[in-house]
Protein backbone atom coordinates (compact mmCIF):
# COMPACT_ATOMS: atom_id res chain seq x y z
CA UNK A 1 -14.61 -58.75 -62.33
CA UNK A 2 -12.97 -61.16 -64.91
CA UNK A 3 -13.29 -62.13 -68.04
CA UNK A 4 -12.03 -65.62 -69.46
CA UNK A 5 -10.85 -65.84 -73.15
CA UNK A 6 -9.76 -69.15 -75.21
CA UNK A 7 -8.54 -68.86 -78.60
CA UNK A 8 -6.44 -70.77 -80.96
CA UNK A 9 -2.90 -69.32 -83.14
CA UNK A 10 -0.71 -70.19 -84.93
CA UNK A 11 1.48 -72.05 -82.63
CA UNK A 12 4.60 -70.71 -83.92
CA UNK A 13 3.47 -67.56 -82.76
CA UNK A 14 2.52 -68.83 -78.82
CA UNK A 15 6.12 -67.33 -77.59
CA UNK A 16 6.12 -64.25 -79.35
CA UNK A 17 2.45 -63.08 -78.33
CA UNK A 18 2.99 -64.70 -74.12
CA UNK A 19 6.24 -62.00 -74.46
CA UNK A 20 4.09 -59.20 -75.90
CA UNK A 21 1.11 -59.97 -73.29
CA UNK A 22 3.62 -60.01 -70.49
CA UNK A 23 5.07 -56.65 -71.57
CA UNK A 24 2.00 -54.95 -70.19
CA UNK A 25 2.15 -55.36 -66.64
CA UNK A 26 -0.83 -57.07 -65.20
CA UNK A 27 -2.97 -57.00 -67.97
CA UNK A 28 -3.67 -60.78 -67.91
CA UNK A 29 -2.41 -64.15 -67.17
CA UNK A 30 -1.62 -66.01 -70.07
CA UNK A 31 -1.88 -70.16 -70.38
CA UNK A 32 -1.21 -72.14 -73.35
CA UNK A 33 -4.26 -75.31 -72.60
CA UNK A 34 -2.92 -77.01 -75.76
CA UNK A 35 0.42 -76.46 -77.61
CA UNK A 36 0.02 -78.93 -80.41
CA UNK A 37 -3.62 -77.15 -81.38
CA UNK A 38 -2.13 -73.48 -80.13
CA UNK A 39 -5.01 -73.33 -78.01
CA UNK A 40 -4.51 -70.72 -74.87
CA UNK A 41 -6.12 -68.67 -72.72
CA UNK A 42 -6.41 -65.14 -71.01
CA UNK A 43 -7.84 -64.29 -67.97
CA UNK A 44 -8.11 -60.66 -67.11
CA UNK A 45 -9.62 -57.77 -65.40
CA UNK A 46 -12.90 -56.97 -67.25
CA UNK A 47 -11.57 -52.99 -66.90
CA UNK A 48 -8.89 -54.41 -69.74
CA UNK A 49 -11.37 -55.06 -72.18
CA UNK A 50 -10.40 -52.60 -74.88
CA UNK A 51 -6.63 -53.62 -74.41
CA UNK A 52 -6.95 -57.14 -74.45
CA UNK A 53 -8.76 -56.69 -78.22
CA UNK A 54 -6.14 -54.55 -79.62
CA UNK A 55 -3.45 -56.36 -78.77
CA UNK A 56 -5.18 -59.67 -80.04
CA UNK A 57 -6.06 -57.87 -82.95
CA UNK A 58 -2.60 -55.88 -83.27
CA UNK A 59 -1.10 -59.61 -83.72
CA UNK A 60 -2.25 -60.35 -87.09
CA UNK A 61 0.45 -57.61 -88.14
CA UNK A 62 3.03 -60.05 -87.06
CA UNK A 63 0.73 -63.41 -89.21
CA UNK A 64 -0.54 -64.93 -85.78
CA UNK A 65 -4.58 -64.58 -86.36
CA UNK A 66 -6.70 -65.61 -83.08
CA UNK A 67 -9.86 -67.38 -83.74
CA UNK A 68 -11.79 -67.22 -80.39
CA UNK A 69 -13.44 -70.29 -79.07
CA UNK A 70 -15.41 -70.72 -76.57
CA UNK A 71 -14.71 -74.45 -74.94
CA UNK A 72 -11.94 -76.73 -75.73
């Protein structure tokens, strides 16, 4: 099954995190829906779960903070 997240960073930090995202191999697919806001989304395998939240939450090491929303 899968699971649908929207959230909005930092946009500076859009690049960095689709890079880090894309280093795990099919953990998600990765969309930025806004660039000016820094508003994106993953969609994922609901088995990915726990990974998806530490890496989101992992981020804030580097500044980019994810505020989850749920529709833009």
């Amino acid at each position: 099954m899968e699971k649908t997240k929207k959230y909005i960073i930092n946009r500076e930090g859009i690049g960095f995190f689709k890079s880090i995202l894309e280093s795990y191999e099919d953990i998600g697919i990765f969309s930025v829906l806004d660039g000016d806001k820094g508003i994106i989304e993953i969609i994922y395998p609901s088995d990915f779960e726990k990974e998806i939240k530490f890496i989101t939450e992992d981020m804030s090491n580097y500044g980019i903070i994810f505020q989850e929303v749920a529709d833009v």
